[in-house]
Each structure stands twice: as structure tokens, then as C-alpha cells.
N, C-alpha and C. Protein backbone atom coordinates (compact mmCIF):
# COMPACT_ATOMS: atom_id res chain seq x y z
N UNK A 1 111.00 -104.36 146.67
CA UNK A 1 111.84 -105.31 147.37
C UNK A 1 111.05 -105.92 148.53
N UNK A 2 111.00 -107.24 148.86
CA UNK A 2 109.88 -107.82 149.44
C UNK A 2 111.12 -107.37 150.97
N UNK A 3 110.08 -107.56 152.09
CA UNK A 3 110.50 -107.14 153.36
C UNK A 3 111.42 -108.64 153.86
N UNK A 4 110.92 -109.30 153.57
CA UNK A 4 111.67 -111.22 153.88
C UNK A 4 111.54 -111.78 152.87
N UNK A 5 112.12 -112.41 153.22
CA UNK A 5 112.01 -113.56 151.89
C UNK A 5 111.06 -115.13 152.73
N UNK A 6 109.99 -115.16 152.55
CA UNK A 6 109.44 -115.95 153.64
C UNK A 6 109.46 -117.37 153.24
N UNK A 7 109.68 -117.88 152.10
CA UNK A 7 109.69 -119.07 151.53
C UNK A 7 111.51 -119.71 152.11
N UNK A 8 112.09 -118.39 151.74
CA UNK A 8 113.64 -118.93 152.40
C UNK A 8 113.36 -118.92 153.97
N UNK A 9 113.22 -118.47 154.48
CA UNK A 9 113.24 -118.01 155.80
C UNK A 9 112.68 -119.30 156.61
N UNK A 10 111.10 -119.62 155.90
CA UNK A 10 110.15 -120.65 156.67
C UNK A 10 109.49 -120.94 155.39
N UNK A 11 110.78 -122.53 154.93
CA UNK A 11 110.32 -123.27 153.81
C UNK A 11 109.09 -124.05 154.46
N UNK A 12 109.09 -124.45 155.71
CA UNK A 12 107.93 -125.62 156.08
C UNK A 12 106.44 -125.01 156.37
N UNK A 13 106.73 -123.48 156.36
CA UNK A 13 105.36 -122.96 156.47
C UNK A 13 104.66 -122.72 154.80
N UNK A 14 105.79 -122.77 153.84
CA UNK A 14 105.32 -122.49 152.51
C UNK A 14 105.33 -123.77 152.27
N UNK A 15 105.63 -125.05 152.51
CA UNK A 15 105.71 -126.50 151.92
C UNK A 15 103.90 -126.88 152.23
N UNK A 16 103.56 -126.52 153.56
CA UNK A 16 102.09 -126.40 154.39
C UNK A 16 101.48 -126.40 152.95
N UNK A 17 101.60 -124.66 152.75
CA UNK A 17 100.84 -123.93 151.98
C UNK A 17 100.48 -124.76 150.61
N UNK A 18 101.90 -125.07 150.46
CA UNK A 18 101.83 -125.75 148.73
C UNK A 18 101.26 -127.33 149.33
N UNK A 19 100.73 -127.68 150.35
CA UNK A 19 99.56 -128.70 150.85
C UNK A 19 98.75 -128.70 150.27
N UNK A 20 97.99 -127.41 150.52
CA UNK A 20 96.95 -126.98 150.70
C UNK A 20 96.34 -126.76 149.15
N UNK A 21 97.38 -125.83 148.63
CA UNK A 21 97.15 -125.81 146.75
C UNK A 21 97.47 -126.72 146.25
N UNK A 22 97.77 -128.12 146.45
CA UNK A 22 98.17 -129.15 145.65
C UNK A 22 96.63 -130.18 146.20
N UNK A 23 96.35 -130.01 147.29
CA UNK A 23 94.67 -130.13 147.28
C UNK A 23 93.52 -129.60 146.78
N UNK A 24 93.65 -128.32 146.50
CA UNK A 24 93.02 -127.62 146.08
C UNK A 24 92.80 -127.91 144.36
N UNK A 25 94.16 -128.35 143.76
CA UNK A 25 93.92 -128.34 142.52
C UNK A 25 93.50 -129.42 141.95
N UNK A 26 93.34 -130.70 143.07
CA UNK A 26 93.05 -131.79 142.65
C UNK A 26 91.46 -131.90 142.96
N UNK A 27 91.20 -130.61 143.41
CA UNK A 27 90.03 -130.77 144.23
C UNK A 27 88.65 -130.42 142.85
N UNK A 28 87.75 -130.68 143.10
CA UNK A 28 86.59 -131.05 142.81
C UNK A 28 86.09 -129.80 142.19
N UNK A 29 86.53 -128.88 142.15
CA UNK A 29 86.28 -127.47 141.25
C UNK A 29 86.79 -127.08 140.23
N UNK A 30 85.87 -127.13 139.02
CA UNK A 30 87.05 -126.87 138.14
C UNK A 30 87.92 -125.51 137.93
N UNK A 31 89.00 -126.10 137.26
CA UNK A 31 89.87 -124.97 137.12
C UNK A 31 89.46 -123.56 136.96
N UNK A 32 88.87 -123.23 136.15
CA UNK A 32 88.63 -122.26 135.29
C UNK A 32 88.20 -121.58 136.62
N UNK A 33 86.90 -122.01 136.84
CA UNK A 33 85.99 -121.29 138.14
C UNK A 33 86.98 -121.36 139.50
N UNK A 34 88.04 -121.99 139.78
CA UNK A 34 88.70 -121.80 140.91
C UNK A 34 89.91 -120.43 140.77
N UNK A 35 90.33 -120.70 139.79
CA UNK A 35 91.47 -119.24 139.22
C UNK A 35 90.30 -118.19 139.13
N UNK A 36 89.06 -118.43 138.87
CA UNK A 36 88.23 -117.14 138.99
C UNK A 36 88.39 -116.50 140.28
N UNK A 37 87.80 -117.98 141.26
CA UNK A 37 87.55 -117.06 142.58
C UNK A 37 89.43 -116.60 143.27
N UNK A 38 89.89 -117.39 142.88
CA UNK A 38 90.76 -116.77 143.65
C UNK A 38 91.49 -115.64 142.89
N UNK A 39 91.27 -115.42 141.81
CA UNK A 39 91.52 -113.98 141.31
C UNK A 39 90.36 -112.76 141.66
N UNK A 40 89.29 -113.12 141.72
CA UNK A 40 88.55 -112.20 142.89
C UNK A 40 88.76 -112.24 144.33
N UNK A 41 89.06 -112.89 145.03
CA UNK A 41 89.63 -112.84 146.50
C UNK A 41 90.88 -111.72 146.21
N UNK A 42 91.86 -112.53 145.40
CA UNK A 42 92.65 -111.37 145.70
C UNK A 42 92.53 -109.45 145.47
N UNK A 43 91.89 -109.34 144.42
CA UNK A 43 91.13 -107.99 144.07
C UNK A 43 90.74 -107.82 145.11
N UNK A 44 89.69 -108.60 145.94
CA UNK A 44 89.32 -107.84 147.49
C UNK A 44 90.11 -107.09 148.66
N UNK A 45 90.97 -108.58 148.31
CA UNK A 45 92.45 -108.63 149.28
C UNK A 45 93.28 -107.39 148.91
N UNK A 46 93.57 -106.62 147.74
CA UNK A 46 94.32 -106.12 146.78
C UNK A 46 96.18 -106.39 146.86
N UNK A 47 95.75 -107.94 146.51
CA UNK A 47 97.48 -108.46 146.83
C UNK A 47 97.68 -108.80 145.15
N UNK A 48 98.48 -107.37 144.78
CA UNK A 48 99.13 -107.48 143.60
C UNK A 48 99.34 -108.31 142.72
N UNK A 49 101.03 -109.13 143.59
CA UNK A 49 101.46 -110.02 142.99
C UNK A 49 100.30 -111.36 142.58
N UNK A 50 99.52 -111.62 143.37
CA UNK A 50 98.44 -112.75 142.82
C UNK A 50 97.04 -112.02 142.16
N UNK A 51 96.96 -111.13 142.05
CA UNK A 51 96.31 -110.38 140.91
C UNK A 51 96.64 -110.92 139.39
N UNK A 52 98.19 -110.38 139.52
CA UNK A 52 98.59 -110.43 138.20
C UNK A 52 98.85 -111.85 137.67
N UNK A 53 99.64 -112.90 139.00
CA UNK A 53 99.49 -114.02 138.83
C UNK A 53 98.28 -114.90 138.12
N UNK A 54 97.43 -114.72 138.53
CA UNK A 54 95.91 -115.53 138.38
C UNK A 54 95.50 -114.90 137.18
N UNK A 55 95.44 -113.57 137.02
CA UNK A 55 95.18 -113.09 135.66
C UNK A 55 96.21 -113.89 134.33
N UNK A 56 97.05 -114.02 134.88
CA UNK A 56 97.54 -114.77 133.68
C UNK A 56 98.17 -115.92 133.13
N UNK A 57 97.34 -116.91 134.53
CA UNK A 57 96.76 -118.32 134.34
C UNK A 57 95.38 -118.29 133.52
N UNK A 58 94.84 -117.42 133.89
CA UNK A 58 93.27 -117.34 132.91
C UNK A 58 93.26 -116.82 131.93
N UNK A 59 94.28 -116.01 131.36
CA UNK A 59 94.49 -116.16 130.05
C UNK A 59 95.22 -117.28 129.25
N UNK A 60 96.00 -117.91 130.08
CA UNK A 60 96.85 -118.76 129.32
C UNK A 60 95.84 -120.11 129.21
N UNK A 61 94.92 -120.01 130.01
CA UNK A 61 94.02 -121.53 130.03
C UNK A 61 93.08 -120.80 128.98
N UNK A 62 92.53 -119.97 128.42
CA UNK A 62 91.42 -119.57 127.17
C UNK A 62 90.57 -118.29 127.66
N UNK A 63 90.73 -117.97 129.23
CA UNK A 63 89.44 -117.18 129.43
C UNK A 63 89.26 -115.93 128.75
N UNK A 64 88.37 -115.54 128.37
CA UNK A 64 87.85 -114.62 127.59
C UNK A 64 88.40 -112.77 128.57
N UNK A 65 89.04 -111.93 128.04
CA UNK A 65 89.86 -111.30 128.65
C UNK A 65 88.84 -110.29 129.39
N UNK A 66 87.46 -109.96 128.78
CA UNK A 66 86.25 -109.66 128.67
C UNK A 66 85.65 -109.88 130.70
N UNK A 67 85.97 -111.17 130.44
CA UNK A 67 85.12 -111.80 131.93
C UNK A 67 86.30 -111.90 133.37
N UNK A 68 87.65 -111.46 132.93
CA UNK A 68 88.76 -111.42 133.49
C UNK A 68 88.71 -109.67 133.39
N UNK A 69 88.74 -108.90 132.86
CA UNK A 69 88.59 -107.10 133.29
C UNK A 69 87.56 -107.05 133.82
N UNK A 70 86.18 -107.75 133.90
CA UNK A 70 85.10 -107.09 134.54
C UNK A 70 84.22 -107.99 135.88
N UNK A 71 85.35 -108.67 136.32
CA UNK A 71 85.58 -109.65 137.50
C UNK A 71 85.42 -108.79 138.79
N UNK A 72 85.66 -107.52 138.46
CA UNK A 72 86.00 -106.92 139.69
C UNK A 72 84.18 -106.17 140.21
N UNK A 73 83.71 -106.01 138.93
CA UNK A 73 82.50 -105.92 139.11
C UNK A 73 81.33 -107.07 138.33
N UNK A 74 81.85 -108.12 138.68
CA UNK A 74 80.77 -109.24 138.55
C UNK A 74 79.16 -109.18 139.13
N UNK A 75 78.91 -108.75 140.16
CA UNK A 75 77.32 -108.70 139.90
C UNK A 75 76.51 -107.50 139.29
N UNK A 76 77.33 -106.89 138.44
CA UNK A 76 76.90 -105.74 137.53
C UNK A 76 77.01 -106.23 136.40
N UNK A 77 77.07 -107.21 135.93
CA UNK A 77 77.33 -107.59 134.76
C UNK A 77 76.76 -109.33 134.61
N UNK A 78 76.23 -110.16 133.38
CA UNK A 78 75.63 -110.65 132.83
C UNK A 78 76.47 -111.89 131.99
N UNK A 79 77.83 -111.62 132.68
CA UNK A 79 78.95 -112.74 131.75
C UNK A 79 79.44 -113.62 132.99
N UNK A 80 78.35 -113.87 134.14
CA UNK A 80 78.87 -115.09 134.46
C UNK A 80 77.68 -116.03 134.82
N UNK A 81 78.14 -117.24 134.78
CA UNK A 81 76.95 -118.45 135.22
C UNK A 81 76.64 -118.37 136.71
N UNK A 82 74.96 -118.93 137.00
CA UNK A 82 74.74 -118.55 138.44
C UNK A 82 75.80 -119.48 139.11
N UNK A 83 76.38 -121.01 138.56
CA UNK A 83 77.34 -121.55 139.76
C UNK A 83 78.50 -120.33 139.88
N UNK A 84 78.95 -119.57 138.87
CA UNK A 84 79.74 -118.75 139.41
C UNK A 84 79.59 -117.91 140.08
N UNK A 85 78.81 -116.87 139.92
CA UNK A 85 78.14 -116.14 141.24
C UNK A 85 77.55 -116.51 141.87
N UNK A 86 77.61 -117.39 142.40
CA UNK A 86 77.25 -118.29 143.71
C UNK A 86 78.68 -118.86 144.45
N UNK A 87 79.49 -118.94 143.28
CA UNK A 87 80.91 -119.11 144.01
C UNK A 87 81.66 -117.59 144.66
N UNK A 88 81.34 -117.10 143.50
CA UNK A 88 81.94 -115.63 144.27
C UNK A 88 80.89 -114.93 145.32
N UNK A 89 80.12 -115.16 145.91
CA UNK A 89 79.37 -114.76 147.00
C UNK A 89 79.67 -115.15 147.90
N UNK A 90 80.21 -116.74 148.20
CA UNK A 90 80.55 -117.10 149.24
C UNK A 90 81.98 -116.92 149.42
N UNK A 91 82.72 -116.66 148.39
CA UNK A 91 84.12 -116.59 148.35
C UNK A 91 84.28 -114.83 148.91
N UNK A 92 83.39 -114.26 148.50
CA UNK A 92 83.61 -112.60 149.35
C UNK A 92 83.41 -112.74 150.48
N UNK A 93 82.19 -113.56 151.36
CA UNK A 93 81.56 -113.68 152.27
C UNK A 93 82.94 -114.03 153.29
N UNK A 94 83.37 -115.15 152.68
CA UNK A 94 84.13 -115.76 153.59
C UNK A 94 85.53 -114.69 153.59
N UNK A 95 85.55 -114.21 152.93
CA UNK A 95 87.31 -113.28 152.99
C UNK A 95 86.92 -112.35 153.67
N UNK A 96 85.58 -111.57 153.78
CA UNK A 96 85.45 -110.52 154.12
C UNK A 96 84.38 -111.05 155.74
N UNK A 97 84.85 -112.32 156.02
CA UNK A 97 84.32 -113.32 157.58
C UNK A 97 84.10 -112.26 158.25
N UNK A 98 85.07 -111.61 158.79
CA UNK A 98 84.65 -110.77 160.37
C UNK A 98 83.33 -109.63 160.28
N UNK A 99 83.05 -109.62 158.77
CA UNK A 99 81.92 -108.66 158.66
C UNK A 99 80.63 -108.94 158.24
N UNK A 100 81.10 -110.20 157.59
CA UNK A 100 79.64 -110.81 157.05
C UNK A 100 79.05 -112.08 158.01
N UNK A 101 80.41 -112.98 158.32
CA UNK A 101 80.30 -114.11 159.18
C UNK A 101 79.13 -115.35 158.33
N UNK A 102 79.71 -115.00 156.71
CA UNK A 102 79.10 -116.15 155.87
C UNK A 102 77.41 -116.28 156.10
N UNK A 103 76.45 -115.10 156.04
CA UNK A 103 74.95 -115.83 156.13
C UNK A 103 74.55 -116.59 155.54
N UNK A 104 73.54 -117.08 156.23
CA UNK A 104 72.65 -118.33 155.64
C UNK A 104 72.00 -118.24 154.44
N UNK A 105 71.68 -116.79 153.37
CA UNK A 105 71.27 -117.12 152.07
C UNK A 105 72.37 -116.98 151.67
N UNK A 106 74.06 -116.60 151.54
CA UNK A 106 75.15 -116.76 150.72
C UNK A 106 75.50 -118.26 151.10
N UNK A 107 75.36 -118.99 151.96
CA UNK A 107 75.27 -120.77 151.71
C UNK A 107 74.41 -121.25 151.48
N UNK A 108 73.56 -121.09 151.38
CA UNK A 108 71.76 -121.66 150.44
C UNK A 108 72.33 -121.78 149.69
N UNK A 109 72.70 -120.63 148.97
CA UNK A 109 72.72 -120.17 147.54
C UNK A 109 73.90 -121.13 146.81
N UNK A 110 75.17 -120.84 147.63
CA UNK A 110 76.02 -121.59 146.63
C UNK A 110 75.82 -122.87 146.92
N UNK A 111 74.84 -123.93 147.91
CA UNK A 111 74.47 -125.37 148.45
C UNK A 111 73.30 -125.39 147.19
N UNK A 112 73.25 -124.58 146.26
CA UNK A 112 72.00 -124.77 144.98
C UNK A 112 72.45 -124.83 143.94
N UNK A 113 74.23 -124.83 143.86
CA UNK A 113 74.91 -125.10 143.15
C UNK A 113 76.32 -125.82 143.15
N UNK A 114 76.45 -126.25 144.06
CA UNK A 114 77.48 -126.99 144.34
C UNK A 114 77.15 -128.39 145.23
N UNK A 115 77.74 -129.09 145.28
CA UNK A 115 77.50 -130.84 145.66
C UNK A 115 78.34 -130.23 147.81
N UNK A 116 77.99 -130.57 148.61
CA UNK A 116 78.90 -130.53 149.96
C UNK A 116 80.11 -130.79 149.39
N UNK A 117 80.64 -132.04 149.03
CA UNK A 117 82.00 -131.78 148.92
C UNK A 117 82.34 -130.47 147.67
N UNK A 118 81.97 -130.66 146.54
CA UNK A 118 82.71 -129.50 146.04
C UNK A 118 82.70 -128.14 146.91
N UNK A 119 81.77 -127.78 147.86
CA UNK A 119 81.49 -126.74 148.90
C UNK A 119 82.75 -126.47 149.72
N UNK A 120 82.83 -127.97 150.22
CA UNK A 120 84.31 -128.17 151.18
C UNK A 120 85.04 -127.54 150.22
N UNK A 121 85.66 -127.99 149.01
CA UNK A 121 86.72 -128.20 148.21
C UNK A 121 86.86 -126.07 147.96
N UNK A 122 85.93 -126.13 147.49
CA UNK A 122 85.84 -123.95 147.05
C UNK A 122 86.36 -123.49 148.36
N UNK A 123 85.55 -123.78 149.67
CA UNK A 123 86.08 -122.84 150.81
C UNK A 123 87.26 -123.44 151.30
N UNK A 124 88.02 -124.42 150.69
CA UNK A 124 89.68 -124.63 150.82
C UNK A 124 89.88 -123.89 149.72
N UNK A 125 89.55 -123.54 148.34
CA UNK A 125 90.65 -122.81 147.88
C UNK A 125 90.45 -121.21 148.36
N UNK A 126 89.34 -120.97 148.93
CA UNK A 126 89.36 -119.65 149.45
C UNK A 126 90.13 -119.53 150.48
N UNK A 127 89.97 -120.47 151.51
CA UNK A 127 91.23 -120.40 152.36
C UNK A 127 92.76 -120.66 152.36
N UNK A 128 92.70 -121.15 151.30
CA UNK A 128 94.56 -121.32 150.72
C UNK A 128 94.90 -119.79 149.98
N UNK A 129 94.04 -119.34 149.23
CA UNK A 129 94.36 -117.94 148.60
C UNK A 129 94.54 -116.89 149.59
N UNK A 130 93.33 -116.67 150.12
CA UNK A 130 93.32 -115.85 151.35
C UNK A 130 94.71 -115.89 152.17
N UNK A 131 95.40 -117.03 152.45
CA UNK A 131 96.66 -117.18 153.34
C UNK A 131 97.88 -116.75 152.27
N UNK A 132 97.46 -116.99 151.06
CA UNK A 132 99.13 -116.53 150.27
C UNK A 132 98.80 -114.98 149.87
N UNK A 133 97.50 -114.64 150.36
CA UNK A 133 97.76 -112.89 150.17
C UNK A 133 97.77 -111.94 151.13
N UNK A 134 97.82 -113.32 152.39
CA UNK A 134 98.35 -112.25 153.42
C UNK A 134 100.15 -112.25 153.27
N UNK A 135 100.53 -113.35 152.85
CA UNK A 135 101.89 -113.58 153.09
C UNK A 135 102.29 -112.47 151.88
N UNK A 136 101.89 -112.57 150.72
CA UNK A 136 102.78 -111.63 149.83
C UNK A 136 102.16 -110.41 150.30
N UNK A 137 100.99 -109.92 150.90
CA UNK A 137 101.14 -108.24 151.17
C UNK A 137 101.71 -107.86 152.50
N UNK A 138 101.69 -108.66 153.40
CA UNK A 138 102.59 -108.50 154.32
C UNK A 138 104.28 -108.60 154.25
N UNK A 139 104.82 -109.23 153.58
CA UNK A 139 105.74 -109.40 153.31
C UNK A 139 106.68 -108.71 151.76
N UNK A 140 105.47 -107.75 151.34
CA UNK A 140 105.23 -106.68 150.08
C UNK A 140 106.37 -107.69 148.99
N UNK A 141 105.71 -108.59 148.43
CA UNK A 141 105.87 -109.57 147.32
C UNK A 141 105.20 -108.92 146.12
N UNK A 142 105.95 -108.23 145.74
CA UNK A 142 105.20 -107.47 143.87
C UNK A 142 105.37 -108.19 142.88
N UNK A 143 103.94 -107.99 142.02
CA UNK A 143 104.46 -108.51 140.54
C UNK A 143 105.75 -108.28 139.73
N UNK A 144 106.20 -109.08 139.01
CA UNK A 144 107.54 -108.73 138.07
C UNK A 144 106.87 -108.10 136.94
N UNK A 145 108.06 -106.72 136.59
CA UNK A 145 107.54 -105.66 135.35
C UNK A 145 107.62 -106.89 134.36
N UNK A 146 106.97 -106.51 133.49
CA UNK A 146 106.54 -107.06 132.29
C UNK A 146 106.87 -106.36 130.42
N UNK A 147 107.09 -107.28 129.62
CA UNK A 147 106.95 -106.23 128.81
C UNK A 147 105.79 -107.01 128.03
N UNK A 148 104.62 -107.15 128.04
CA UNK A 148 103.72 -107.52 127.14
C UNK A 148 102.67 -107.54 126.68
């Protein structure tokens, strides 16, 4: 049972939010690789409900279920493209800010694969994810049981 209901409570702080993801999706990254990172942000984050969420946008768009179970350990493994691990480096970097504070070879790196704006465009959807998994784990927003 979630602690508030924060969308009822403070529709104009979730209207913000759905700003921010309605930029995000128009934004310059494609899909596939943006539901990636922000299904690894949240694994970092460990906010459930968008775990399960994002997991099953990336199945429903084709992703291979293979590169979606072993997401959680992506640089141990050989099933993703360097723009993608270059996206998820900076996408840890930046969630995990107060400890890494984003260095200069995790932005080399993803500036060797991404254009500035698509750069802008990734660290908005890292920062739009990042904000809806503080709201659902603070506000303990769980996935719905499933039967499938």
C-alpha cells in the first residue's frame, strides 16, 4: 500500500514530471537504448515498481529477454554495443553523482558516442528516471502481482 498517493495529492508536481518524459521520448535517443538505461538506473536505484515497469516495455518493443536478465551485470558480459555501454557509464555515474561526480573519462567516453545534443537528451532521461524512483520508493509504489 503506497504511503500517499502523490499523483492525487500533487497532480502539478507529476504533470512537471510527465514534462520531462514527454521530452525525453521525443528526444534524440532511441527508444530501445533509453528503456535500457532507465531500466538500469532503476536496478541501481532498486525502485521496484519501474524495474518491472521498463522490463516490460522492453519486452513488448522486441528486446531479447537475454540482454534484459543480464543488464544488471552489463560490463561482464559481451551483449551490448559500445554506444550502450557508454550510455550506461554515464547513466551510473550520474545516479550514483555524490560519489563519482561524473569524471572526465565516463564523458569522453560517452562524447565518442553520442552527438552533444543526444548527450543533453540521455542525461534528461537519467534525470527524469532518477526523480520517478525517488517518488515511487519513497512513497513505496509496488509493482502489481502478475499472473504471467
Amino acid at each position: 500500500m503506497p504511503r500517499i498517493d502523490y499523483a492525487q495529492v500533487a497532480p502539478g508536481a507529476v504533470k512537471a514530471l510527465y514534462g520531462l518524459h514527454a521530452y525525453s521520448e521525443k528526444g534524440s535517443i532511441e527508444q530501445k537504448l533509453s528503456l535500457l538505461v532507465v531500466l538500469r538506473v532503476s536496478q541501481i536505484n532498486g525502485c521496484g515498481f519501474c524495474v518491472d515497469m521498463h522490463t516490460q516495455e522492453l519486452r513488448k518493443i522486441g528486446e531479447n529477454q537475454q540482454r534484459i536478465d543480464c543488464l544488471v551485470a552489463w560490463s561482464e558480459t559481451d551483449l551490448y554495443t559500445p554506444r550502450e555501454q557508454a550510455a550506461f557509464k554515464l547513466a551510473e555515474s550520474m545516479t550514483l553523482v555524490s560519489q563519482t561526480h561524473v569524471p572526465d573519462e565516463v564523458f569522453d567516453a560517452a562524447q565518442t558516442e553520442f552527438t552533444d545534443k543526444e548527450l543533453v537528451d540521455l542525461a534528461m532521461t537519467v534525470v527524469e528516471i532518477n526523480a520517478w524512483n525517488r517518488m515511487a520508493i519513497t512513497f513505496r509504489r509496488y509493482p502489481a502481482h502478475r499472473d504471467d
